[in-house]
C-alpha atoms as a PDB file:
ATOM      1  CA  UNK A   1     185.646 100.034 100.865  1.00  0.00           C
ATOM      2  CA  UNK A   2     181.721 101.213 101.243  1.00  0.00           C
ATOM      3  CA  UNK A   3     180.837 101.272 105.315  1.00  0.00           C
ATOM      4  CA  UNK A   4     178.562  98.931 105.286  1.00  0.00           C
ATOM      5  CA  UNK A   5     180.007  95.821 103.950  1.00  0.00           C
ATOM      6  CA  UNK A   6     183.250  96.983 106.448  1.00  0.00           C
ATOM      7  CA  UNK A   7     181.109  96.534 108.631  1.00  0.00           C
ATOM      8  CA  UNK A   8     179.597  93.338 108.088  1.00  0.00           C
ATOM      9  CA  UNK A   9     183.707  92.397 107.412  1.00  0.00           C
ATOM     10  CA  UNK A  10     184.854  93.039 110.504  1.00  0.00           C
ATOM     11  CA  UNK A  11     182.357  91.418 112.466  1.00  0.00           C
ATOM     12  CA  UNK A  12     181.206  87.546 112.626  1.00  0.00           C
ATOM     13  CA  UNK A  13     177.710  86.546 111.930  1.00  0.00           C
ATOM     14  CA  UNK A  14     176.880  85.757 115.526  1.00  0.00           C
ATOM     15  CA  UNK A  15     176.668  89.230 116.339  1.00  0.00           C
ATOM     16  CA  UNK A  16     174.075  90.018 113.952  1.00  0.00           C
ATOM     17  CA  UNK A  17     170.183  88.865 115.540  1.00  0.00           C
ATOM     18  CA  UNK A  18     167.491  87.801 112.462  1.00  0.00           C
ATOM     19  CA  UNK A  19     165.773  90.265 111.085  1.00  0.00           C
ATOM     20  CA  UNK A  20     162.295  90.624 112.276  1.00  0.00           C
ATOM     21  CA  UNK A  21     160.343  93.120 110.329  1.00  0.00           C
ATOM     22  CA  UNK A  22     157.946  91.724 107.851  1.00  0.00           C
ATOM     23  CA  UNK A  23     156.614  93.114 104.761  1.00  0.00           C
ATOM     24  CA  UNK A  24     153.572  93.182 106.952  1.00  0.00           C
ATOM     25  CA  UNK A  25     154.437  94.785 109.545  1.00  0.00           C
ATOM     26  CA  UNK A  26     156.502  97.304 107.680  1.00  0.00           C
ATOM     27  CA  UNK A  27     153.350  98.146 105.009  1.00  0.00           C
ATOM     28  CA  UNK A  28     150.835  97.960 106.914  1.00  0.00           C
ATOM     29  CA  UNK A  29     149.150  94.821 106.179  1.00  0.00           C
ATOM     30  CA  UNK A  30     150.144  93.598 102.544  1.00  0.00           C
ATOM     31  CA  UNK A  31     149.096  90.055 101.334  1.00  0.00           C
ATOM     32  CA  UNK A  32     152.264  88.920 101.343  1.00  0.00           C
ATOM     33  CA  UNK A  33     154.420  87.819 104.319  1.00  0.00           C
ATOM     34  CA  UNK A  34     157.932  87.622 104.272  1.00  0.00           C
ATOM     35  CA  UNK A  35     161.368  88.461 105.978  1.00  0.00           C
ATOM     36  CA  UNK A  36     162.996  91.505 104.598  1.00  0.00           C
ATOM     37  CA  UNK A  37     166.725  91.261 103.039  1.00  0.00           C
ATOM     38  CA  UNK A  38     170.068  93.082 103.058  1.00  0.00           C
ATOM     39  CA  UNK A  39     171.158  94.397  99.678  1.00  0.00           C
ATOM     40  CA  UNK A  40     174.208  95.892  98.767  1.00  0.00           C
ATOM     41  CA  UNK A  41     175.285  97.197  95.363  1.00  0.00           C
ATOM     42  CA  UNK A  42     178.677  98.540  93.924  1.00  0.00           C
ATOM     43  CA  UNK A  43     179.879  99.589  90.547  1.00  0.00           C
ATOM     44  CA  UNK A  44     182.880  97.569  89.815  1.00  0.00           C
ATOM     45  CA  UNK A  45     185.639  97.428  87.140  1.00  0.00           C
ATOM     46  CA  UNK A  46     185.813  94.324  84.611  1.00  0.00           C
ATOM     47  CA  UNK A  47     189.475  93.224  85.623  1.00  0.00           C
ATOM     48  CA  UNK A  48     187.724  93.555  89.809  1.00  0.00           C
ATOM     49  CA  UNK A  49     184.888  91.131  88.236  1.00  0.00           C
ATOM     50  CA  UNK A  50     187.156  88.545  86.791  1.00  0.00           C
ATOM     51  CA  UNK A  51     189.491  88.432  90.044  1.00  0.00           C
ATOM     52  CA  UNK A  52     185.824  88.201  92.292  1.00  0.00           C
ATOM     53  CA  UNK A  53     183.970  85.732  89.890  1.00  0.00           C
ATOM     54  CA  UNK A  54     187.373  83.011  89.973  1.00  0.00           C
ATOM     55  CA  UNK A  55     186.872  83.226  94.110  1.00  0.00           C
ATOM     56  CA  UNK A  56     183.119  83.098  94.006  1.00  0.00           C
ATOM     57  CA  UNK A  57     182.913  80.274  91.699  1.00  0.00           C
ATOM     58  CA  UNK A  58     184.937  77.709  94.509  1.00  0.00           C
ATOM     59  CA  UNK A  59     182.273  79.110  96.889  1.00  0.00           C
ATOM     60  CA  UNK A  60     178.997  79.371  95.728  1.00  0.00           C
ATOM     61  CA  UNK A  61     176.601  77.610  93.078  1.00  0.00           C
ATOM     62  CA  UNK A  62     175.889  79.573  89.669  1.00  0.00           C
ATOM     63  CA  UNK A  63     172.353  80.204  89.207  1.00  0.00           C
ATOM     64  CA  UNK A  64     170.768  77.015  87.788  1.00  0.00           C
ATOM     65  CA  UNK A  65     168.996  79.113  85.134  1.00  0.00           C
ATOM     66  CA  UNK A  66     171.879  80.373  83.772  1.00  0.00           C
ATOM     67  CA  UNK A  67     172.842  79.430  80.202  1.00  0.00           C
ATOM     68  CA  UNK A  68     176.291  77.489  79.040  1.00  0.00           C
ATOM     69  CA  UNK A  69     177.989  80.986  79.346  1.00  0.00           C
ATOM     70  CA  UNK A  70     176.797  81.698  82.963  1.00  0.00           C
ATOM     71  CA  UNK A  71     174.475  84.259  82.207  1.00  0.00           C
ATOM     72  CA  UNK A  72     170.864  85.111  81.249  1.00  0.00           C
ATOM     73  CA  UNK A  73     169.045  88.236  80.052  1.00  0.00           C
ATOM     74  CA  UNK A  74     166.223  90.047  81.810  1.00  0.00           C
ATOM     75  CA  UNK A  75     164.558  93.101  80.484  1.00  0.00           C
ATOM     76  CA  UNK A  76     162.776  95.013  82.559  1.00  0.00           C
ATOM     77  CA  UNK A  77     159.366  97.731  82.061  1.00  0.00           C
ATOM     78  CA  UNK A  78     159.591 100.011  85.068  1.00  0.00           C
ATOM     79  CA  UNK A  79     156.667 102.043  86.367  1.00  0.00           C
ATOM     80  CA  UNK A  80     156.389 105.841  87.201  1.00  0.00           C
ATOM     81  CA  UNK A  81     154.602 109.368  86.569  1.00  0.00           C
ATOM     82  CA  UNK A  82     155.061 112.685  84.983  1.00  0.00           C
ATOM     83  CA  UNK A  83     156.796 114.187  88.193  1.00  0.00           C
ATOM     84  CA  UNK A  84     159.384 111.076  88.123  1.00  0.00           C
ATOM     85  CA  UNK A  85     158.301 110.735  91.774  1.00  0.00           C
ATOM     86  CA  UNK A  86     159.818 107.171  91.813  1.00  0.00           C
ATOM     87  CA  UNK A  87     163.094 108.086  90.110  1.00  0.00           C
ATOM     88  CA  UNK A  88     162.898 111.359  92.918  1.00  0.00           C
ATOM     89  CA  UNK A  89     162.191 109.152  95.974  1.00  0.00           C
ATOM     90  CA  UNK A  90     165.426 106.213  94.710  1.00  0.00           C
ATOM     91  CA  UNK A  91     167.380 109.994  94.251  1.00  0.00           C
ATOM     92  CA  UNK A  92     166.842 111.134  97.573  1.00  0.00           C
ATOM     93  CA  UNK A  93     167.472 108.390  99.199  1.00  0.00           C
ATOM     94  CA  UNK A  94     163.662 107.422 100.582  1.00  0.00           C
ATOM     95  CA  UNK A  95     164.182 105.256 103.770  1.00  0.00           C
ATOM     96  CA  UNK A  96     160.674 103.368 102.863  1.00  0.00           C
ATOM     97  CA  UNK A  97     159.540 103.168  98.988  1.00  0.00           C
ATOM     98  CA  UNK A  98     158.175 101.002  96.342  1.00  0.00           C
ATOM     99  CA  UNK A  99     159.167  99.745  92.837  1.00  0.00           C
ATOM    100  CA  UNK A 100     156.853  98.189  90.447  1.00  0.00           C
ATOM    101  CA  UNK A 101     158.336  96.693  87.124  1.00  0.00           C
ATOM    102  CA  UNK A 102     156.949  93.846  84.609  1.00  0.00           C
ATOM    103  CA  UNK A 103     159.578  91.612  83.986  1.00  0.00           C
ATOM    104  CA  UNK A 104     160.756  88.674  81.369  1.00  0.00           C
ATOM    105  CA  UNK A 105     163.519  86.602  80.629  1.00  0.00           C
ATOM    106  CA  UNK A 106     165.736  85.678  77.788  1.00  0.00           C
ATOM    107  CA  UNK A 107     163.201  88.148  76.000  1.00  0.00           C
ATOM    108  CA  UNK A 108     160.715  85.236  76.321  1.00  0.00           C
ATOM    109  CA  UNK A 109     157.271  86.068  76.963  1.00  0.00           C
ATOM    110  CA  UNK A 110     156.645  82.331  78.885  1.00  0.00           C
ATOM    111  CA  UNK A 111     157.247  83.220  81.890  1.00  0.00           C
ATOM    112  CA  UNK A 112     156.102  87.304  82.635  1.00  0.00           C
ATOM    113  CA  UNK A 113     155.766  88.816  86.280  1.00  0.00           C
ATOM    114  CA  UNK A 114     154.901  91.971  87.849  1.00  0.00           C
ATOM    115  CA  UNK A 115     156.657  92.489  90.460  1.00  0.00           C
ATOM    116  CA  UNK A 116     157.029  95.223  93.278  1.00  0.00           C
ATOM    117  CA  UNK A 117     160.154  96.039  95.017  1.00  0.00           C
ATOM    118  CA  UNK A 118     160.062  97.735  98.112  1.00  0.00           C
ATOM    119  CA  UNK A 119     162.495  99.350 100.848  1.00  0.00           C
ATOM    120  CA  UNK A 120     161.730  99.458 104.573  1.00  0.00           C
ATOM    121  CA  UNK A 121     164.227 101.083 107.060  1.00  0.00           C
ATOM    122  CA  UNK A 122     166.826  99.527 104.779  1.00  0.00           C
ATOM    123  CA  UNK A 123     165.626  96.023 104.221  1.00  0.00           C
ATOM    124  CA  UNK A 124     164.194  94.897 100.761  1.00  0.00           C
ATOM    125  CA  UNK A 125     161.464  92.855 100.403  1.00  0.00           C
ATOM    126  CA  UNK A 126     159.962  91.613  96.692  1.00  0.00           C
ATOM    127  CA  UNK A 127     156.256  90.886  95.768  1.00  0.00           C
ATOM    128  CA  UNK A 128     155.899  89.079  92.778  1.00  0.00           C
ATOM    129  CA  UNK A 129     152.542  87.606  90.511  1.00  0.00           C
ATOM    130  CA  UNK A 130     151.952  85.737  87.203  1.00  0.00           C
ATOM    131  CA  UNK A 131     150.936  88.445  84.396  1.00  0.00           C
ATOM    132  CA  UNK A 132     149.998  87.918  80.627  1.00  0.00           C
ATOM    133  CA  UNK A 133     150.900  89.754  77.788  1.00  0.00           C
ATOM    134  CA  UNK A 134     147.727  90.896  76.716  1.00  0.00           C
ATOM    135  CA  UNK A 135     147.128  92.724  80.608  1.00  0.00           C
ATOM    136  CA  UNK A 136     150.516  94.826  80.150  1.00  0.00           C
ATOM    137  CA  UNK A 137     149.562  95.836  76.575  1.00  0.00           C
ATOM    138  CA  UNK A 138     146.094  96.825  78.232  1.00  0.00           C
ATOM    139  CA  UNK A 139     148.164  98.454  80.822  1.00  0.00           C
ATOM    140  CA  UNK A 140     150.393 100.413  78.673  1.00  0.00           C
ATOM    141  CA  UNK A 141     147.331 101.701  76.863  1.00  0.00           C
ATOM    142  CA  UNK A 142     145.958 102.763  80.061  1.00  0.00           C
ATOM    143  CA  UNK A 143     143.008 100.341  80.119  1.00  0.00           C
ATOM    144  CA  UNK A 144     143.013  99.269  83.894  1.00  0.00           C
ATOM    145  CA  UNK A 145     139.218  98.945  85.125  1.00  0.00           C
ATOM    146  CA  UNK A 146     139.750  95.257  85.227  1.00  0.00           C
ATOM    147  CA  UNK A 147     142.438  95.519  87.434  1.00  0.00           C
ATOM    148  CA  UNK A 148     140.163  97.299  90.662  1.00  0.00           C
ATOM    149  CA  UNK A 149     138.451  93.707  91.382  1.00  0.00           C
ATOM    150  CA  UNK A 150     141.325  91.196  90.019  1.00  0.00           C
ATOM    151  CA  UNK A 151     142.331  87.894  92.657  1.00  0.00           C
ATOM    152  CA  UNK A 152     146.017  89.220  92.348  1.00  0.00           C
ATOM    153  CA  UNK A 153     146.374  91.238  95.270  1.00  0.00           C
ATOM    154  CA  UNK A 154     150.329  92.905  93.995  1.00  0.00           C
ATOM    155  CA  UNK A 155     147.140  93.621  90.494  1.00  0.00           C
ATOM    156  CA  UNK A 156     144.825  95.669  92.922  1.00  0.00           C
ATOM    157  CA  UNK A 157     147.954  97.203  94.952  1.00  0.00           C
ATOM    158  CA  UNK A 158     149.571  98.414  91.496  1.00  0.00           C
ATOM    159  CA  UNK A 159     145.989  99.671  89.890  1.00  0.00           C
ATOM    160  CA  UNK A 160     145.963 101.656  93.829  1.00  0.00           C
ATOM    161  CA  UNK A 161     149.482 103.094  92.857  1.00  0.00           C
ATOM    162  CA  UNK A 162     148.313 104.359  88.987  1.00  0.00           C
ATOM    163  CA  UNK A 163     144.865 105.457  90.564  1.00  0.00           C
ATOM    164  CA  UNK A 164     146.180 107.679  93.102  1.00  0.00           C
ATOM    165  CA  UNK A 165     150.155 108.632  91.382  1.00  0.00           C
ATOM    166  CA  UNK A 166     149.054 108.247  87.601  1.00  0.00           C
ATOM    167  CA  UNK A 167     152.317 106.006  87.372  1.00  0.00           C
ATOM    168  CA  UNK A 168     152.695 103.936  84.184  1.00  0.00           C
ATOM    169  CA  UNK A 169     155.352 102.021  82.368  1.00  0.00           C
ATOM    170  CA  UNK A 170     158.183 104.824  81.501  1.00  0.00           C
ATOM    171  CA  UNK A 171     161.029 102.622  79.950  1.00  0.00           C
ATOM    172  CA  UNK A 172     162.552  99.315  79.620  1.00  0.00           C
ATOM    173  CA  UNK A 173     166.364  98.048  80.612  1.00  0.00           C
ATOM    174  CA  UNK A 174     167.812  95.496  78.983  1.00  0.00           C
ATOM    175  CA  UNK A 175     171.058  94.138  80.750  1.00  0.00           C
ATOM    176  CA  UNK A 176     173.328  90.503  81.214  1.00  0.00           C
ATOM    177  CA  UNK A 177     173.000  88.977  84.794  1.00  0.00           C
ATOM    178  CA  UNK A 178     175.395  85.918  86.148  1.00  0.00           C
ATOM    179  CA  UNK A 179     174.715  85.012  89.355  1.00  0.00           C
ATOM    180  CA  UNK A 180     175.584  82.775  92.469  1.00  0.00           C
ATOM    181  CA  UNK A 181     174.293  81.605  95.290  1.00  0.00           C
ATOM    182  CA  UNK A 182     174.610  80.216  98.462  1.00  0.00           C
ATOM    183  CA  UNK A 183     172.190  78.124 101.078  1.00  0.00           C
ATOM    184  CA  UNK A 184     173.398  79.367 103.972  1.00  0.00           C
ATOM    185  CA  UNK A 185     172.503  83.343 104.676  1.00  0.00           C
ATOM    186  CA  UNK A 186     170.150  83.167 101.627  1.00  0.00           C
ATOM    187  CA  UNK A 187     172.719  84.673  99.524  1.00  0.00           C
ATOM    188  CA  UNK A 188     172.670  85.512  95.985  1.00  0.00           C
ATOM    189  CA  UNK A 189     175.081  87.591  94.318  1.00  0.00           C
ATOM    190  CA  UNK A 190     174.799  89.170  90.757  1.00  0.00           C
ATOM    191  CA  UNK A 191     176.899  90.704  88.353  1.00  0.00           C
ATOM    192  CA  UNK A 192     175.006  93.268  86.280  1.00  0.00           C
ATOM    193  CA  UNK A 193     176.491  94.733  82.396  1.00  0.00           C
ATOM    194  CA  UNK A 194     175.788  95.575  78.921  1.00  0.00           C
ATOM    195  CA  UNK A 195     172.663  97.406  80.704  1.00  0.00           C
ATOM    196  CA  UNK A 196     170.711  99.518  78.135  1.00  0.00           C
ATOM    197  CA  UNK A 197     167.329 101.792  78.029  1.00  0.00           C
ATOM    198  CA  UNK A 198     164.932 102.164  75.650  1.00  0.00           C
ATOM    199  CA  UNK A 199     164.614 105.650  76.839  1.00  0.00           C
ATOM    200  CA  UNK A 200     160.614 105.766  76.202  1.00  0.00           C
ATOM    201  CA  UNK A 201     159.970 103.636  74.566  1.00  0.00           C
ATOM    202  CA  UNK A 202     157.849 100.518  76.651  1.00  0.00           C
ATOM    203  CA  UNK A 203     157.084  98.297  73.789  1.00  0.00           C
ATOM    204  CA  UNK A 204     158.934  95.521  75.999  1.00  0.00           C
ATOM    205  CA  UNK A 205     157.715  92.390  73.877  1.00  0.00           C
ATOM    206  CA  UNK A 206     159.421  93.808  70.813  1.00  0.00           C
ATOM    207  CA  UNK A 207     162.400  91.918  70.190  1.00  0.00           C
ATOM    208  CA  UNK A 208     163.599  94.220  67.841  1.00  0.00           C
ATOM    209  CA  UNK A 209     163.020  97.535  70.691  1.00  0.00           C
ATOM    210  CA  UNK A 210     165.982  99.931  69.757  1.00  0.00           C
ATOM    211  CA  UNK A 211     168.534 100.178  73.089  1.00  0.00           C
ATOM    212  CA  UNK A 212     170.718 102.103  73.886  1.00  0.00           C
ATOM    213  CA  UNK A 213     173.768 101.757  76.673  1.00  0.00           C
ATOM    214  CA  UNK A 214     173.473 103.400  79.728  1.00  0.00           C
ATOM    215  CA  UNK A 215     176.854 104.083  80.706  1.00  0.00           C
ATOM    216  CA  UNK A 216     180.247 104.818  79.290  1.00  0.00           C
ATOM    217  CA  UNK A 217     182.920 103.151  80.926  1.00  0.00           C
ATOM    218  CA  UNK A 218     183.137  99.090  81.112  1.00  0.00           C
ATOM    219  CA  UNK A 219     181.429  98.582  84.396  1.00  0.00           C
ATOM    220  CA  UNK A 220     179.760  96.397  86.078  1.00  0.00           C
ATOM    221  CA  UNK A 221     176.602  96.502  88.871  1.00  0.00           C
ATOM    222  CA  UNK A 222     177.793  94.087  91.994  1.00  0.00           C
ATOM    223  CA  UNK A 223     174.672  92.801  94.146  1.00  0.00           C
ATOM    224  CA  UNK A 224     175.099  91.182  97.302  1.00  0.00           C
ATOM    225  CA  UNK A 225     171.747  90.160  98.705  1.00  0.00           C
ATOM    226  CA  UNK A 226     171.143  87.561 101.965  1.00  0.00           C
ATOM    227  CA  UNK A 227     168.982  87.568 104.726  1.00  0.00           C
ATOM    228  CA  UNK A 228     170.363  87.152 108.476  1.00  0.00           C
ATOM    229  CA  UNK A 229     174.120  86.933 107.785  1.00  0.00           C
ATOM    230  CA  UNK A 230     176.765  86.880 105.154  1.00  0.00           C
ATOM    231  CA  UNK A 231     178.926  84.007 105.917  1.00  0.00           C
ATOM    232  CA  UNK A 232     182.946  84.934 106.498  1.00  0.00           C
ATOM    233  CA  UNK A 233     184.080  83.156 103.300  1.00  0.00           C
ATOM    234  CA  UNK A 234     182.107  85.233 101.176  1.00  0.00           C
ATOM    235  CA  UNK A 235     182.518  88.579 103.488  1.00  0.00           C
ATOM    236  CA  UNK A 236     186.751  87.314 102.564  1.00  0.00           C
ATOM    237  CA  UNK A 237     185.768  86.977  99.086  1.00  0.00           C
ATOM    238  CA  UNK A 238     184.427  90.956  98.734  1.00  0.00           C
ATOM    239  CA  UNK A 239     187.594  92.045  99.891  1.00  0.00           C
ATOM    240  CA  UNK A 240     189.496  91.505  96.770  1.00  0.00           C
ATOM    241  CA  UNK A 241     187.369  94.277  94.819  1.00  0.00           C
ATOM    242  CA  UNK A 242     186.951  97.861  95.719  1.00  0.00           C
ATOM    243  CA  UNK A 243     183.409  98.600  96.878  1.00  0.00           C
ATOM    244  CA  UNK A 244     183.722 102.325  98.070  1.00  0.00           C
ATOM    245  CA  UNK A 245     181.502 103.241  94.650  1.00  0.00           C
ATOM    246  CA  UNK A 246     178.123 102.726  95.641  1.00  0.00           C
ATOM    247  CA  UNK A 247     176.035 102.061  92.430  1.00  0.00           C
ATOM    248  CA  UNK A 248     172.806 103.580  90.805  1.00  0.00           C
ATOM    249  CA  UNK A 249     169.794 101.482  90.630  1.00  0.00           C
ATOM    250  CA  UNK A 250     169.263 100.114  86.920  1.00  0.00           C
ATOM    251  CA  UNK A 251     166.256 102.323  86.409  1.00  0.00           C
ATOM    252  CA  UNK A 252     168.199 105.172  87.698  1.00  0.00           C
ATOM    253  CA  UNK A 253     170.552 104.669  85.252  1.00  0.00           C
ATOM    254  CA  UNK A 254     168.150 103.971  82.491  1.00  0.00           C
ATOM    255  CA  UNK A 255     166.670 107.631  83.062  1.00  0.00           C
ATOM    256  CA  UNK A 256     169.625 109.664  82.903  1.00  0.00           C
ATOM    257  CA  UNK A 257     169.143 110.408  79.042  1.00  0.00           C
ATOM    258  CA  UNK A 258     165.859 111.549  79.743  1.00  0.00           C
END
């Protein structure tokens, strides 16, 4: 079993005080206030996800945007430069980093955010805004003057990050999420498969976009994310699947073929 959800097994949630970093205090002033959250992640088999997903499903409340099957697609365009200094600094194990990826649904192009993921002393916080099509085609293309003076602050922080590191969109992952959730602790668990890469290619509106899958056994990418606690059912609930294999990121995985 990986340390740290042992850890958060054998003790109750009492002994655990509220986090109290903000994303503003951790980055140094950001637009965006928030507390930051735990987040653990696992690579488990599929017979470990069918034993964990009969428990969880007595416990907690599938996500309400979840089709008749449970599940919903997200594909993902994530960010970096030549020097892979993002894929480096997830490698490496960077105590306080940042992620930015444009994100849509279902491959529908209603709904589109940017979003920016970042780690601080080992809480996650998320940043998210509203972006059109039209702006990530611009930004693939490298056209970004308008974004120096946009009203989206996460817009002026990401045009900061391609000024000063050159990143850009790299590749896009394609993958199956079912999740649940639960009110108290803020938690939300996923289960993560059939994740693919486009390898280069970022044409992410393109239905169509050749994929290919990212890793050869059956697995499956656990998340456990919450905020102050993880209630004891749930901790109970873990314990029935073998979490010593601590997973790759998605975009980690998406850049091991090149």
């Amino acid at each position: 079993m990986n340390r740290d959800l042992f850890l958060f097994i054998r003790h109750s949630p009492d002994t655990f005080a509220p986090y109290n970093t903000t994303i503003d205090q951790a980055k140094g002033g950001t637009n965006m206030s928030q507390i930051g959250r735990k987040e653990l992640k696992f690579a488990i088999s599929i017979p470990e996800y069918y034993i964990l997903i009969h428990k969880l499903k007595w416990l907690m409340t599938r996500d309400e945007n979840a089709g008749r099957d449970g599940k919903y697609h997200i594909r993902s365009a994530y960010f970096d430069n030549m020097d892979d200094r993002i894929l480096t600094e997830k490698k490496e194990g960077y105590l306080n980093r940042d992620k930015y990826r444009v994100r849509i649904y279902n491959l529908s192009t209603s709904v589109i955010h940017l979003e920016r993921k970042s780690k601080r002393n080992n809480q996650t916080f998320k940043t998210k805004c509203p972006l059109t099509r039209k702006e990530y085609e611009a930004i693939r293309r490298g056209e970004t003057e308008w974004m120096e003076d946009d009203v989206r602050p996460l817009i002026r922080d990401l045009y900061g990050e391609m000024t000063r590191w050159l990143i850009k969109p790299v590749a896009v992952v394609d993958y199956e999420r079912e999740a649940f959730t639960y009110p108290y602790g803020n938690v939300r668990i996923t289960f993560d498969q059939n994740i693919r890469t486009s390898l280069r290619n970022t044409a992410m509106f393109d239905r169509d976009l050749p994929m290919v899958p990212v890793m050869e056994e059956p697995l499956i990418i656990l998340e456990v994310k919450f905020d102050e606690y993880l209630p004891d059912m749930i901790k109970y609930a873990l314990q029935a699947v073998d979490t010593r294999t601590e997973a790759y990121s998605k975009y980690q995985l998406s850049r091991m073929f090149g």
